[in-house]
C-alpha atoms as a PDB file:
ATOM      1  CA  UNK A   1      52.030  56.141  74.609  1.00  0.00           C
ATOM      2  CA  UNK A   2      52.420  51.951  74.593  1.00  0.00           C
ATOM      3  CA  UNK A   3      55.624  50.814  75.429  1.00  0.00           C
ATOM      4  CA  UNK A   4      55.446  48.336  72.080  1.00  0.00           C
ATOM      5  CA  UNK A   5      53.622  51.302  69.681  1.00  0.00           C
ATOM      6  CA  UNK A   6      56.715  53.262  70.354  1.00  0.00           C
ATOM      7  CA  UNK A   7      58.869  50.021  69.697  1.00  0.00           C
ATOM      8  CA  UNK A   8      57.272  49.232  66.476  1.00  0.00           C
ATOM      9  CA  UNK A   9      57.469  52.626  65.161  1.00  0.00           C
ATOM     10  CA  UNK A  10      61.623  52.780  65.946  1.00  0.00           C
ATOM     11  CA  UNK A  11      61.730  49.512  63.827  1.00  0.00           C
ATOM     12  CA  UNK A  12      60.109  50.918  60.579  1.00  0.00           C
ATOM     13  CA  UNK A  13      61.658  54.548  61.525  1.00  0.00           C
ATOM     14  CA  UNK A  14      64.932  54.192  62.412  1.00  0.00           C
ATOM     15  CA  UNK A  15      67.963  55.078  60.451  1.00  0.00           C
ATOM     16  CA  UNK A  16      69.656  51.980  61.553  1.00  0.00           C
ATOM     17  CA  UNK A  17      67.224  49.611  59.057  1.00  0.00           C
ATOM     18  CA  UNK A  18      68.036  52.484  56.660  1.00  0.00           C
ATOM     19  CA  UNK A  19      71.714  50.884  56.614  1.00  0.00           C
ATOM     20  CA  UNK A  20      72.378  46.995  56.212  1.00  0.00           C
ATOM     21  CA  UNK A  21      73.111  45.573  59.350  1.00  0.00           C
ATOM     22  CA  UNK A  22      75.563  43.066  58.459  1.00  0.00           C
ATOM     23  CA  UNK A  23      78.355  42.354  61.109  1.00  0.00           C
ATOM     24  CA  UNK A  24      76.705  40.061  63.231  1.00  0.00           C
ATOM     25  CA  UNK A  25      78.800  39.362  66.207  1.00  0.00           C
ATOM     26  CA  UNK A  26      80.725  36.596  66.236  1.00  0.00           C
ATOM     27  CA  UNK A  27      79.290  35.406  69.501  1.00  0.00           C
ATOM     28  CA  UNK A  28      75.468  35.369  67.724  1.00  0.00           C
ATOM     29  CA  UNK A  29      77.107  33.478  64.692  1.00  0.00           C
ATOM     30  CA  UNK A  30      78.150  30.790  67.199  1.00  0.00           C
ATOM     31  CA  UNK A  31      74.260  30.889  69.226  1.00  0.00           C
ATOM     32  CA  UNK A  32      72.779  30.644  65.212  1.00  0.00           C
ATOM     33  CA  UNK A  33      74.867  27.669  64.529  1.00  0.00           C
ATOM     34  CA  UNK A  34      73.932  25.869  67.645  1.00  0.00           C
ATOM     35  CA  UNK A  35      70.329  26.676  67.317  1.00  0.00           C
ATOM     36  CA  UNK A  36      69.844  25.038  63.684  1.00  0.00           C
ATOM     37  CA  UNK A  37      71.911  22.047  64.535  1.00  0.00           C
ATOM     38  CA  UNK A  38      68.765  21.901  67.379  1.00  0.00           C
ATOM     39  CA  UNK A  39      65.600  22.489  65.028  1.00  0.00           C
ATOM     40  CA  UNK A  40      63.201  19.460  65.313  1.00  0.00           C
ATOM     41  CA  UNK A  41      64.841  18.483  68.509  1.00  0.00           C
ATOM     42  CA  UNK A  42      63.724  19.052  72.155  1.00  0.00           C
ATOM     43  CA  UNK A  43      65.989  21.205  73.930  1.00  0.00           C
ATOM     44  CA  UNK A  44      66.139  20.588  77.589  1.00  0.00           C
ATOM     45  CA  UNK A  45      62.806  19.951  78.753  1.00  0.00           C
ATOM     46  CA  UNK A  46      61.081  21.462  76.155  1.00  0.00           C
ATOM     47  CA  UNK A  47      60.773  25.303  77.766  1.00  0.00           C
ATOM     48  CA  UNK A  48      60.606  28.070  75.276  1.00  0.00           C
ATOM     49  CA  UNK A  49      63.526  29.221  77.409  1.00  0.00           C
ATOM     50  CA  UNK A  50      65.794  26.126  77.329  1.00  0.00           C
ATOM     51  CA  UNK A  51      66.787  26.722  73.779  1.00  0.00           C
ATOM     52  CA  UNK A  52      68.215  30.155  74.911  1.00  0.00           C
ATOM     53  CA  UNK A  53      69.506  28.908  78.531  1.00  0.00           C
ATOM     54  CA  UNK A  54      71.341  25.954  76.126  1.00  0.00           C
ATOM     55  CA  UNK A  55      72.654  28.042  73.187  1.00  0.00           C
ATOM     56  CA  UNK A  56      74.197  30.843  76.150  1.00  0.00           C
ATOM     57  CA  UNK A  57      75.295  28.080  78.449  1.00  0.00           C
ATOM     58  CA  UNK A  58      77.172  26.294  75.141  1.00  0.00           C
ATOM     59  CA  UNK A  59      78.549  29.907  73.999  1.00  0.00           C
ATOM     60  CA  UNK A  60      79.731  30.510  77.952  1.00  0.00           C
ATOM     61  CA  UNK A  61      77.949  34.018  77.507  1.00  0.00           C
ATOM     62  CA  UNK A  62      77.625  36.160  80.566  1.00  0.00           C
ATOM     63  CA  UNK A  63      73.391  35.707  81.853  1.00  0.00           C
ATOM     64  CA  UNK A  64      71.622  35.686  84.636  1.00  0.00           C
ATOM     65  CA  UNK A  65      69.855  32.237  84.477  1.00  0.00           C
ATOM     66  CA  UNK A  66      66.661  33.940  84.425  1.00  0.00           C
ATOM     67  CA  UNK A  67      65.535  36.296  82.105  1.00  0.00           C
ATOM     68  CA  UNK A  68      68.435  38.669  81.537  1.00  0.00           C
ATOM     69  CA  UNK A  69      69.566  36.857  77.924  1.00  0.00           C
ATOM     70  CA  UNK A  70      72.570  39.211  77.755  1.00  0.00           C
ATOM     71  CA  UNK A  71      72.914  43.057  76.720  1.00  0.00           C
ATOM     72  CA  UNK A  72      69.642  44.620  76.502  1.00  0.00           C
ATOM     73  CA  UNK A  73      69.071  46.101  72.761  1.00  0.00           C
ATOM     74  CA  UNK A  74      67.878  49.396  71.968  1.00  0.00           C
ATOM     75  CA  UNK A  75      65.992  49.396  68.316  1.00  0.00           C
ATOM     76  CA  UNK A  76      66.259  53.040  67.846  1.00  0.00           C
ATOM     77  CA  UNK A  77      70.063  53.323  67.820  1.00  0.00           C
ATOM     78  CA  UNK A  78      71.809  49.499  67.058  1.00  0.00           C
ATOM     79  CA  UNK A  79      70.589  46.853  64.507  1.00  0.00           C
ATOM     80  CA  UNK A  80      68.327  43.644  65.481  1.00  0.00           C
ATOM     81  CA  UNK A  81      70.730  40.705  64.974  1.00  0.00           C
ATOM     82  CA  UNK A  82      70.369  37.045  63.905  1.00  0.00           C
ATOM     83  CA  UNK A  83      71.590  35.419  67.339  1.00  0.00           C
ATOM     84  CA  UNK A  84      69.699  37.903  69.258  1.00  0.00           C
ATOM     85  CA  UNK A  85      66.516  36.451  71.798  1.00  0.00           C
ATOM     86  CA  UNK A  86      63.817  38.212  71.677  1.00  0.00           C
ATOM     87  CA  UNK A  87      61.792  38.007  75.253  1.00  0.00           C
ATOM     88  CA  UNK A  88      58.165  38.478  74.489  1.00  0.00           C
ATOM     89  CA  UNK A  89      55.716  39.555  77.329  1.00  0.00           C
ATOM     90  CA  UNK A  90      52.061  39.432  77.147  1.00  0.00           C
ATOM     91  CA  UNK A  91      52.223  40.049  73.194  1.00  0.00           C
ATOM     92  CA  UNK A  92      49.490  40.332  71.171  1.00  0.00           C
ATOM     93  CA  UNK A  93      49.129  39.818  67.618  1.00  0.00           C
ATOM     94  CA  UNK A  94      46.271  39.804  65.109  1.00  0.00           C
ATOM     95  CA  UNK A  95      46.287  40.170  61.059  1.00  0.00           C
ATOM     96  CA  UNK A  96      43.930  39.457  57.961  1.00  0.00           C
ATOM     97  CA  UNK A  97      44.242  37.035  55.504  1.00  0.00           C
ATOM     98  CA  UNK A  98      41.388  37.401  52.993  1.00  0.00           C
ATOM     99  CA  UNK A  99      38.136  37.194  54.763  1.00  0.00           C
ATOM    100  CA  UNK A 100      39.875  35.551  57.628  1.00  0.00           C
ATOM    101  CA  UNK A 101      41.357  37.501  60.673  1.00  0.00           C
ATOM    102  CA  UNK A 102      44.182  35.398  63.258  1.00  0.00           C
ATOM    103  CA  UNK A 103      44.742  35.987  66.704  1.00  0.00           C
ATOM    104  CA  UNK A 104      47.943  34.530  68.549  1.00  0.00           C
ATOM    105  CA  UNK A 105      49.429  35.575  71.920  1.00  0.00           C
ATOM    106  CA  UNK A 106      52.604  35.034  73.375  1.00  0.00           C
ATOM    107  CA  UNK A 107      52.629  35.937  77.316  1.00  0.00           C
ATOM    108  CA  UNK A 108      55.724  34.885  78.651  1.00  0.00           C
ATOM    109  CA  UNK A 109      57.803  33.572  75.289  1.00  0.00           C
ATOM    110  CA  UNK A 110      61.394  33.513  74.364  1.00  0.00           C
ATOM    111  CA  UNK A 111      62.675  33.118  70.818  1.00  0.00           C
ATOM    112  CA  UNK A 112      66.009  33.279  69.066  1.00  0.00           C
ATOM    113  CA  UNK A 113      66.393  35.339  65.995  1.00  0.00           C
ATOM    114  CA  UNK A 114      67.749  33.111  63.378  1.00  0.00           C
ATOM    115  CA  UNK A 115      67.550  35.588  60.276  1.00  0.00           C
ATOM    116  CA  UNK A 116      66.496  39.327  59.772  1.00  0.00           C
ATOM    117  CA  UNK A 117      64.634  39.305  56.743  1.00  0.00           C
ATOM    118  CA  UNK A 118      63.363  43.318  56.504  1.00  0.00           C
ATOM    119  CA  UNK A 119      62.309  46.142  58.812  1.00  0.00           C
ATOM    120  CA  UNK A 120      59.513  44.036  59.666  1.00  0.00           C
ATOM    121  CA  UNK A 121      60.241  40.563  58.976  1.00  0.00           C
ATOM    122  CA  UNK A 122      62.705  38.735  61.490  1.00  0.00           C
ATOM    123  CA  UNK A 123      62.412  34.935  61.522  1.00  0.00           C
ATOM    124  CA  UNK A 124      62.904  32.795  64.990  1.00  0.00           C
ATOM    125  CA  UNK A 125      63.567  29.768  66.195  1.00  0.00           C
ATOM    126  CA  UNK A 126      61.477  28.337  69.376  1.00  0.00           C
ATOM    127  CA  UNK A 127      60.137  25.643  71.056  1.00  0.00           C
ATOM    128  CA  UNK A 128      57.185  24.725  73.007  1.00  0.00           C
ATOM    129  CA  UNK A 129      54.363  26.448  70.810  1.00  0.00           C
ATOM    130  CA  UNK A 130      51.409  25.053  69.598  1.00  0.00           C
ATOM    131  CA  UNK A 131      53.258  24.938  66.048  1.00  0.00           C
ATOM    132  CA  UNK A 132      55.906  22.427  67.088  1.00  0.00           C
ATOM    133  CA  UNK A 133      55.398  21.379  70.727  1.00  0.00           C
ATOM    134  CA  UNK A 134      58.108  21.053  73.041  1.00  0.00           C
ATOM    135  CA  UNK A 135      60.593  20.515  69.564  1.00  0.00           C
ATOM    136  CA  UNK A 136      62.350  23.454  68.032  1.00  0.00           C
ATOM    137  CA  UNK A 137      60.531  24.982  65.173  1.00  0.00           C
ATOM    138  CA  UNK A 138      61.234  27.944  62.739  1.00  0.00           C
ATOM    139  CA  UNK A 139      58.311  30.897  62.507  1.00  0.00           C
ATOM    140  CA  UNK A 140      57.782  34.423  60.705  1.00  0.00           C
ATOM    141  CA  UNK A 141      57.595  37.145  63.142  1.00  0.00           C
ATOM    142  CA  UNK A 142      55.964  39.894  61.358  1.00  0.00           C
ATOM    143  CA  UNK A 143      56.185  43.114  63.835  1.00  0.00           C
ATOM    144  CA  UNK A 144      53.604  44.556  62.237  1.00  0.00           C
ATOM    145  CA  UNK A 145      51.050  42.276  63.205  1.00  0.00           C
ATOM    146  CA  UNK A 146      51.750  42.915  66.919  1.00  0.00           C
ATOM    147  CA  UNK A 147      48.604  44.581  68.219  1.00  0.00           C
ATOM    148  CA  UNK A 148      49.613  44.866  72.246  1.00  0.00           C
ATOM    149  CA  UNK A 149      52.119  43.450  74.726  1.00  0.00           C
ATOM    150  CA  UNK A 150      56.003  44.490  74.763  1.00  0.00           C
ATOM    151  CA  UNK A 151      58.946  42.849  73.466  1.00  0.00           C
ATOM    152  CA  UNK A 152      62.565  42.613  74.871  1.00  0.00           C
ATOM    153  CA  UNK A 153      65.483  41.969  72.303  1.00  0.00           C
ATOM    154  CA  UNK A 154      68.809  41.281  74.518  1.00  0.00           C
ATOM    155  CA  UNK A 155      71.919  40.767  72.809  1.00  0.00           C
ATOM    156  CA  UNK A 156      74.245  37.996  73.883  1.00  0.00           C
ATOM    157  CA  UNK A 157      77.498  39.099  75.642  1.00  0.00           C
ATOM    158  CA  UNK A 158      80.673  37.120  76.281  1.00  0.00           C
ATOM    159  CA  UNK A 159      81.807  36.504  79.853  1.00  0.00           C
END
């Protein structure tokens, strides 16, 4: 079975969304504050990843300057948090509005949640898209609409 088909059905599934997930670390209400004082800015040199390397860098959070954003989350047992980065790897996504259908891909992507709005419904802050260019810029991530691809949700650790 696909890696993300078995992620998307722990986020509408689980018994964690069944509770509210509402203690957000204090170290992801620090990376949240620092990201929206950076929306409509260029972060570094624009990088999708420079708005996470900047936020963990500021926050002195234990990473590996690569990819490893922190503490990697698992869906089925903890909550998704606002301050968490989603890593997104050759995703996929595809959904109908009216007689219109919409195709967007993310290969190599990172994002910062900035609020969970539902089981389904997280919203993130990134830059270097087609949206907002190589300036922060706040999106809809709808999981529901992801058709292929897998996504990585770290959680950011102190050092």
């Amino acid at each position: 079975m696909n890696k993300l088909f078995l992620l998307i059905l722990v986020l509408f599934y689980s018994p964690v969304f069944a509770q509210k997930c509402i203690d957000v670390p204090a170290l992801n209400l620090k990376i949240i504050q620092l990201t929206k004082a950076k929306v409509k800015k260029k972060v570094g040199r624009g990088e999708c990843w420079d708005l996470a390397q900047y936020v963990l860098d500021e926050t002195e959070a234990e990473w590996d300057h690569f990819e490893m954003y922190g503490r990697l989350v698992d869906p089925k047992k903890e909550c998704i948090y606002p301050g968490d980065i989603i890593q997104f790897e050759k995703v996929k996504l595809k959904w109908q509005d009216g007689k219109y259908t919409y195709k967007e891909s993310m290969m190599h992507h990172t994002a910062i949640v900035l609020d969970v709005v539902n089981k389904n419904e997280v919203r993130i802050a990134h830059q270097n898209t087609a949206d907002f260019g190589k300036k922060v810029g706040i999106s809809t991530l709808l999981f529901d609409r992801i058709v292929s691809g897998e996504l990585l949700i770290y959680r950011p650790v102190n050092n």
